[in-house]
Protein backbone atom coordinates (compact mmCIF):
# COMPACT_ATOMS: atom_id res chain seq x y z
CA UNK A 1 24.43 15.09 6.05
CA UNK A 2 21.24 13.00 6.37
CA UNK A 3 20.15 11.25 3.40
CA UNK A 4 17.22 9.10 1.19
CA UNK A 5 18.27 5.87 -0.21
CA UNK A 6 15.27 4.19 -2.14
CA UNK A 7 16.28 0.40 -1.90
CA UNK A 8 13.25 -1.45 -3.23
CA UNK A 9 9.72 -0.58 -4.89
CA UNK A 10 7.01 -2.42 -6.26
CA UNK A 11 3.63 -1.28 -7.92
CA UNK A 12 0.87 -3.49 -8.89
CA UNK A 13 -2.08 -3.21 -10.90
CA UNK A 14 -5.62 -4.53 -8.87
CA UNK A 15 -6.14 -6.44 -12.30
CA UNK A 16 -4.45 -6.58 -15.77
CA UNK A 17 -7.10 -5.02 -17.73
CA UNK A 18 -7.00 -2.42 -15.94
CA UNK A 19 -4.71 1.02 -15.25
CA UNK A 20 -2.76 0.73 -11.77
CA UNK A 21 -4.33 4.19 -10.18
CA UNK A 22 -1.33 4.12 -8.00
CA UNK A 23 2.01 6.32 -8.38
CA UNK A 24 5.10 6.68 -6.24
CA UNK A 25 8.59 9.16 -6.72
CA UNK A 26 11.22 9.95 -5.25
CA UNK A 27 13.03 13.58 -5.48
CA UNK A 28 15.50 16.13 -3.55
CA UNK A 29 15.31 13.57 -0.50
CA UNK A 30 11.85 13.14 -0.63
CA UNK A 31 9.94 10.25 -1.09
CA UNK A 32 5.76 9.48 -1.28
CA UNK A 33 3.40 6.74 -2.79
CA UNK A 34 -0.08 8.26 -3.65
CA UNK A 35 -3.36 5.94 -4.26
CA UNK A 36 -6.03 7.49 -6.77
CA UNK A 37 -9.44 6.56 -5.36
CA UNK A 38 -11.79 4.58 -7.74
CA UNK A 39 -13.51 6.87 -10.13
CA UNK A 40 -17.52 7.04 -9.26
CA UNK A 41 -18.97 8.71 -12.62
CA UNK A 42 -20.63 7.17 -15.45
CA UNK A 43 -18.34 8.51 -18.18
CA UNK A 44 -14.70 9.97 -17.57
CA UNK A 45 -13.83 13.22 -16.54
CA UNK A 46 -10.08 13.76 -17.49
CA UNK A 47 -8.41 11.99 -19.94
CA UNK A 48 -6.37 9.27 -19.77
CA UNK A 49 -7.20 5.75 -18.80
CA UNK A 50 -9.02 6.29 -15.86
CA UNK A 51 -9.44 9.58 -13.45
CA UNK A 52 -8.23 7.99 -10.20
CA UNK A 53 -4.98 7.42 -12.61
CA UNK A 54 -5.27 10.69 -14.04
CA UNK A 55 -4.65 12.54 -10.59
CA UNK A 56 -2.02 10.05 -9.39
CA UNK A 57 0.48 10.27 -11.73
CA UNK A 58 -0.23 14.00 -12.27
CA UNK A 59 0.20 14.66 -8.47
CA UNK A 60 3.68 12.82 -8.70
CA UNK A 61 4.93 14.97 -10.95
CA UNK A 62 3.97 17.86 -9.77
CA UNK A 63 5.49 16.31 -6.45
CA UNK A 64 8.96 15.64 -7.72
CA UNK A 65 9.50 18.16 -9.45
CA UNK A 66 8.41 20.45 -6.31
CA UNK A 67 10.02 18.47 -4.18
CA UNK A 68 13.87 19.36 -3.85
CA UNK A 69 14.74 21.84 -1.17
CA UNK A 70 11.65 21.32 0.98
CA UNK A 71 12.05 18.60 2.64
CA UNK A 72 11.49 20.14 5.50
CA UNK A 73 8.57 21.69 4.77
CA UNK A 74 6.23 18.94 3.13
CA UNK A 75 2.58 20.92 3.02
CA UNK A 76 4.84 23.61 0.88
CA UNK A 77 5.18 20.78 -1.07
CA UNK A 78 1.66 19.55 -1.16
CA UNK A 79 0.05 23.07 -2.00
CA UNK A 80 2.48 23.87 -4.97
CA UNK A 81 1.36 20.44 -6.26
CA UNK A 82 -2.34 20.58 -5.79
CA UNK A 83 -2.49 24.08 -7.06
CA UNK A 84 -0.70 22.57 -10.11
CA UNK A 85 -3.52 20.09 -9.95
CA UNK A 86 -6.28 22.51 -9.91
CA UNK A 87 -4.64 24.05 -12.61
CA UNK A 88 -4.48 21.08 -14.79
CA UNK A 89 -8.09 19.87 -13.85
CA UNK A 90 -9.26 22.78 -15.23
CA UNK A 91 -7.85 23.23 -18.13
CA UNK A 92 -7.95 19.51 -19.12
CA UNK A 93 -10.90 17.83 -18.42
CA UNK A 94 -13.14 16.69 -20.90
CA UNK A 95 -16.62 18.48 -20.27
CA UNK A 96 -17.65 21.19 -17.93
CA UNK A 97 -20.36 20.07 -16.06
CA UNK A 98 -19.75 17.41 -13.21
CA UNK A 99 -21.05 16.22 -10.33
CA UNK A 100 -19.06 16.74 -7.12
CA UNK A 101 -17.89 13.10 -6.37
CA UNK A 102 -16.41 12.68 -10.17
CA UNK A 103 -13.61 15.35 -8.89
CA UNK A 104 -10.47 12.79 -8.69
CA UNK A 105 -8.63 12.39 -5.16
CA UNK A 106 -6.02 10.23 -3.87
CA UNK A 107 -4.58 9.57 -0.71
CA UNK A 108 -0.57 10.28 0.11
CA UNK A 109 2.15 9.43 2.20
CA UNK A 110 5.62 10.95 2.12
CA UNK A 111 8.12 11.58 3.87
CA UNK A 112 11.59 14.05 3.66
CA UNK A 113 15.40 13.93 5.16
CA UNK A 114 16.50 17.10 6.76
CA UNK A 115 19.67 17.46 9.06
CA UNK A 116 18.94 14.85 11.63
CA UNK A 117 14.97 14.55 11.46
CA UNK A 118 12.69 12.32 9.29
CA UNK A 119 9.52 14.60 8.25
CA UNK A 120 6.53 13.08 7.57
CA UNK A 121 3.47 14.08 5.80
CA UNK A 122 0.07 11.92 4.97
CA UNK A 123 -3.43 12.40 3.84
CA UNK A 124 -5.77 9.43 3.72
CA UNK A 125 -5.01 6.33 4.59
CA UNK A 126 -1.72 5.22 2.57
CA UNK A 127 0.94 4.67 5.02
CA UNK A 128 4.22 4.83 6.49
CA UNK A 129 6.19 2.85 8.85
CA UNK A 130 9.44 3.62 10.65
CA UNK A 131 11.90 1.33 12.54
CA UNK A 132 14.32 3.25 14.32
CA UNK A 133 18.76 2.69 14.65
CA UNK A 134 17.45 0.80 18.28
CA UNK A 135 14.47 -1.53 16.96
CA UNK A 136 11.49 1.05 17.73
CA UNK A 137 8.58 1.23 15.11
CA UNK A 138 6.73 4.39 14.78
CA UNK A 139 3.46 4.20 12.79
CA UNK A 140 1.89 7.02 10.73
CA UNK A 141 -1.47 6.98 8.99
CA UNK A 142 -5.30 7.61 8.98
CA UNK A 143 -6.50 6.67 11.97
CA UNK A 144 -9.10 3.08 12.06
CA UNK A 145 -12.22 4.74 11.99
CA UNK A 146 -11.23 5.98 8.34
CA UNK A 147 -11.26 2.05 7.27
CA UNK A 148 -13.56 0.60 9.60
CA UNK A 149 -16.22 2.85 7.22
CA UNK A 150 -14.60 1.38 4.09
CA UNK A 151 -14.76 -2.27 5.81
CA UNK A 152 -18.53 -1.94 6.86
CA UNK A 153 -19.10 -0.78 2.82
CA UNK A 154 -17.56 -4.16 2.01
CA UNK A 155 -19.88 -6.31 3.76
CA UNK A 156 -22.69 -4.23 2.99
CA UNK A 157 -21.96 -5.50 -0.99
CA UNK A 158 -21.20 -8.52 -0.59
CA UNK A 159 -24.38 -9.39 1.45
CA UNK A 160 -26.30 -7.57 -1.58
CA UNK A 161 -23.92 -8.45 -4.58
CA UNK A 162 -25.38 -12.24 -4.14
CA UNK A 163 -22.53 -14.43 -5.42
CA UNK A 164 -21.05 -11.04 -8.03
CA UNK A 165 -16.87 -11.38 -8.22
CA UNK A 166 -15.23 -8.76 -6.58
CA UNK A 167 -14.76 -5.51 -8.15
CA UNK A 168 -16.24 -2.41 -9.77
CA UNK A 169 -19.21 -4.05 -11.69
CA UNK A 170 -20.29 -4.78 -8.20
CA UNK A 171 -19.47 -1.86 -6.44
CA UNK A 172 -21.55 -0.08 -9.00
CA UNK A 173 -24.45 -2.39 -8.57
CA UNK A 174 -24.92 -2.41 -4.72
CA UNK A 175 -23.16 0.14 -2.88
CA UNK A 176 -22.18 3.35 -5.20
CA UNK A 177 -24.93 5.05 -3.67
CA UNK A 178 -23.20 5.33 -0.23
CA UNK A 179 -19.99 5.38 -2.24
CA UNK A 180 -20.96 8.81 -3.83
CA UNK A 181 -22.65 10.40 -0.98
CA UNK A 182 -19.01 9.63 1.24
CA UNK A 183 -17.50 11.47 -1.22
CA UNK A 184 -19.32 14.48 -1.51
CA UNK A 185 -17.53 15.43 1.79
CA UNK A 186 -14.17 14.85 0.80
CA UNK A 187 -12.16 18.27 1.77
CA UNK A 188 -15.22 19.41 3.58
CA UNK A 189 -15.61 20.05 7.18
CA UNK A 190 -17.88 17.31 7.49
CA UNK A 191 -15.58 14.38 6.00
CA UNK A 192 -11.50 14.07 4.88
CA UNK A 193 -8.93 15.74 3.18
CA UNK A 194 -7.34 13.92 0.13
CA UNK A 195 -4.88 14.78 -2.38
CA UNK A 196 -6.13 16.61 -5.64
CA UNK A 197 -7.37 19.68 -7.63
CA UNK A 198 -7.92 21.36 -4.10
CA UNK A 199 -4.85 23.90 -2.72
CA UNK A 200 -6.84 23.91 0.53
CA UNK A 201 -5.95 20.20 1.31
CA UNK A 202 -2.26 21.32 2.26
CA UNK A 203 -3.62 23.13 5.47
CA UNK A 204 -5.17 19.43 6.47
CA UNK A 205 -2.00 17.53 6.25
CA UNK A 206 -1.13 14.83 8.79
CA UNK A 207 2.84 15.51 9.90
CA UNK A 208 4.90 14.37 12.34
CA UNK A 209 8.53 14.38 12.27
CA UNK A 210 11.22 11.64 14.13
CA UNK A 211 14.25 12.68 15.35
CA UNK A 212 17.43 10.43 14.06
CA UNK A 213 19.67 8.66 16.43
CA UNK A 214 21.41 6.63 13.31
CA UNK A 215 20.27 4.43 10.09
CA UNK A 216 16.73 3.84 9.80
CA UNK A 217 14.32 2.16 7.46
CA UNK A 218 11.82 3.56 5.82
CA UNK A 219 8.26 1.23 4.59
CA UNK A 220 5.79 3.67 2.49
CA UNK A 221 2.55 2.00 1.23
CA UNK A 222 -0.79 2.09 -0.08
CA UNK A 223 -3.44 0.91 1.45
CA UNK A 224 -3.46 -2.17 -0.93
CA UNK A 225 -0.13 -3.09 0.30
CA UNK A 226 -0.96 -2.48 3.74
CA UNK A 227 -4.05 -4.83 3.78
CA UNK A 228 -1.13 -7.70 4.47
CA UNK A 229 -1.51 -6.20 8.10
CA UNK A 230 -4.76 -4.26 8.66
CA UNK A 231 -6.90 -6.68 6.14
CA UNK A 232 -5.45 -10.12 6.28
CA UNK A 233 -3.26 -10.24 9.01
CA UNK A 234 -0.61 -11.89 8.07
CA UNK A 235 1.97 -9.42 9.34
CA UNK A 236 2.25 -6.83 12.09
CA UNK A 237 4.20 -3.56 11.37
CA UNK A 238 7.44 -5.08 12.47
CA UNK A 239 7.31 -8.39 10.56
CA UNK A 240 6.32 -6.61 7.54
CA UNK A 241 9.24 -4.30 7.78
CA UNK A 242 11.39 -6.59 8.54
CA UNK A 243 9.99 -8.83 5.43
CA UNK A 244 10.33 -6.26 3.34
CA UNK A 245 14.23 -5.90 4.00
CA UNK A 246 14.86 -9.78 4.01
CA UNK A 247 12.40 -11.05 1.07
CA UNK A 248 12.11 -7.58 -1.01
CA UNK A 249 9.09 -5.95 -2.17
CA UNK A 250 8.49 -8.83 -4.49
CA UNK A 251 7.80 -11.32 -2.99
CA UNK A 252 5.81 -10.16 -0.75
CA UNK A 253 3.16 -8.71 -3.62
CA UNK A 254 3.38 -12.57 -4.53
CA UNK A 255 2.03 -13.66 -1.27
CA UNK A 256 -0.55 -10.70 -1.38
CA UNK A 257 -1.79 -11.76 -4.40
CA UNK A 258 -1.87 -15.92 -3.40
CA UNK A 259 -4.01 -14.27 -0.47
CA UNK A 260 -6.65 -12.48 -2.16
CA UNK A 261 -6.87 -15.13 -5.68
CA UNK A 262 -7.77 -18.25 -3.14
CA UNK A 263 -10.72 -15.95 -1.96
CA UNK A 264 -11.89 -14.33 -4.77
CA UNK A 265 -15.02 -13.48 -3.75
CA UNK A 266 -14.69 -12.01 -0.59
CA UNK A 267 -16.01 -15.03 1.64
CA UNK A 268 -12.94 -14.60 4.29
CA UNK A 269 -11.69 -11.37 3.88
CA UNK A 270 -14.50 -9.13 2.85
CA UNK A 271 -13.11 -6.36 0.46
CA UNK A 272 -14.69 -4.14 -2.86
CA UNK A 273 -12.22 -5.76 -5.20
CA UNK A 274 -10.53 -9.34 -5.38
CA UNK A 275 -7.09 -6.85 -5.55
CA UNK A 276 -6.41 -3.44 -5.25
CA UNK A 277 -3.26 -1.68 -6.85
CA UNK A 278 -0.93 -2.11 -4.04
CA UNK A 279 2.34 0.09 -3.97
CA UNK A 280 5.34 -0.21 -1.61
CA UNK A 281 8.78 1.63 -1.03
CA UNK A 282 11.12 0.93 1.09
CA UNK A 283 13.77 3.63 1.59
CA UNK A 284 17.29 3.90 3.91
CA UNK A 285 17.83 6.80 5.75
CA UNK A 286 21.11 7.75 7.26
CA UNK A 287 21.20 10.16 9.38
C-alpha cells in the first residue's frame, strides 16, 4: 500500500513581531502548506492576529480534518474546506460591511497517496516539487506570469518607497493601490483562484497526478521558501531537493534568512518585505 511519510518541516515567521500567516498539515495521507496573503484593509476583518493568519490556519483545519479518505480526490477536499470557510467567515468576522479585497485568501499546495499514484492539487503560487525512484523532477505550480506581476509590484515600490525598509509600512505607502485593485479579481474570471471563504475555488484547482515506479520525495513550499530558486537563485529544483534531504529544512531557512538580512532593503533582490513567512515540507512516499 502506498504511503505519506512527513520527514522534515519548517515554518518561519517574515519577522518576529509579527504572526507567521503561513500553515501546513498533514492527514489520512495527505499533505499541503497554505500561504495567507497580506491583509490590505485598514482595520481587521476576522479576529485573530491578523486575517491572512486567520484563513490559514482555519483552512488547515478544515483540511485535515477533511482530509482522510480522499486522497484521491483533492478538490473534494478543497470544497468541504472552503465551504467550512465561508461558513466561518460569516459567522465570525468582526463587522459587516467590507470592501472586496479585505476578504482573506491564501494560496495552497497539496498533495495525496493513493494505490500507486501521487495526486496533486495547487492554487496560487505555493509549490511542489517531485523527484522520482529514477532521478526525474516534476514541477507543479502557478505558472511565471503569476510572479512576474508580483516582481514588477516590487520594483515599482522600491523606486517610490525612496530609501523605506522593506515591508508593509511601505507597501501601504506606495503600491496598495495596485495591490487592492489585483485583488478585487481574485476568484473572478478576470484574475486567480485562491484558497478561502469561496466553495467555487474547488472547480479552479490546479491537479496533476504522477504515477509511482518506487520511493519518491516529496518538497511542498510557500512561495517564501521557494524564493531560494525563483527569487535569489541560489538553487534549482534539484539542488534544493536534494538540500533539503542532506542539510534538512533548517538549515536551509538559515541561509534564506543570511540572504535576505545582508540586503535589507531590496537593492539586489527587489521584494515587498525584507522576509516573507516561508514554509517547507518534505515528505517520503513509498509506493
Amino acid at each position: 500500500m502506498s504511503r505519506l511519510t512527513v520527514l522534515d518541516s519548517l515554518s518561519l515567521p517574515g519577522r518576529a513581531d509579527k504572526p507567521n500567516e503561513d500553515a501546513m498539515g498533514m492527514a489520512g495521507q495527505v499533505a499541503f502548506v497554505l500561504d495567507g496573503a497580506t491583509g490590505l484593509g485598514d482595520t481587521p476583518l476576522m479576529p485573530g492576529p491578523s486575517d491572512a493568519a486567520w484563513v490559514a490556519q482555519t483552512a488547515a483545519e478544515a483540511l485535515a480534518r477533511n482530509a482522510p479518505g480522499f486522497a484521491g480526490d483533492l478538490d473534494t477536499i478543497v470544497y468541504r474546506a472552503a465551504k467550512h470557510i465561508e461558513t466561518e467567515f460569516a459567522e465570525k468576522r468582526v463587522r459587516a460591511d467590507f470592501a472586496r479585497y479585505e476578504i482573506p485568501w491564501a494560496t495552497l499546495a497539496m498533495c495525496g497517496v493513493t494505490a500507486g499514484i501521487l495526486n496533486v492539487a495547487f492554487l496560487g503560487d505555493s509549490r511542489l516539487i517531485a523527484r522520482d525512484a529514477e532521478g526525474n523532477l516534476h514541477h507543479f505550480g502557478a505558472p511565471l506570469k503569476y510572479r512576474q506581476s508580483e516582481q514588477r509590484l516590487a520594483q515599482a515600490m522600491r523606486a517610490r518607497a525612496k530609501g523605506q525598509v522593506l515591508g508593509i509600512e511601505s507597501i501601504r505607502s506606495t503600491v496598495l493601490p495596485e495591490l487592492r485593485a489585483a485583488r478585487e479579481r481574485v476568484n473572478t474570471p478576470e484574475g486567480y483562484w485562491l484558497m478561502g471563504p469561496d466553495a467555487r475555488s474547488a472547480a479552479h484547482v490546479s491537479k496533476a497526478e504522477l504515477r509511482l515506479s518506487g520511493s519518491i520525495m516529496v518538497l511542498l513550499m510557500t512561495d517564501g521558501f521557494y524564493a531560494l530558486i525563483e527569487d535569489y537563485k541560489r538553487y534549482t529544483d534539484a539542488t534544493l531537493i536534494a538540500a533539503a534531504v542532506a542539510k534538512g529544512l533548517r538549515a536551509l531557512g538559515d541561509e534564506l534568512r543570511e540572504i535576505e538580512s545582508d540586503d535589507p532593503f531590496g537593492e539586489r533582490y527587489p521584494r515587498m518585505k525584507q522576509s516573507d513567512d516561508a514554509t517547507a515540507m518534505l515528505v517520503r512516499v513509498d509506493a
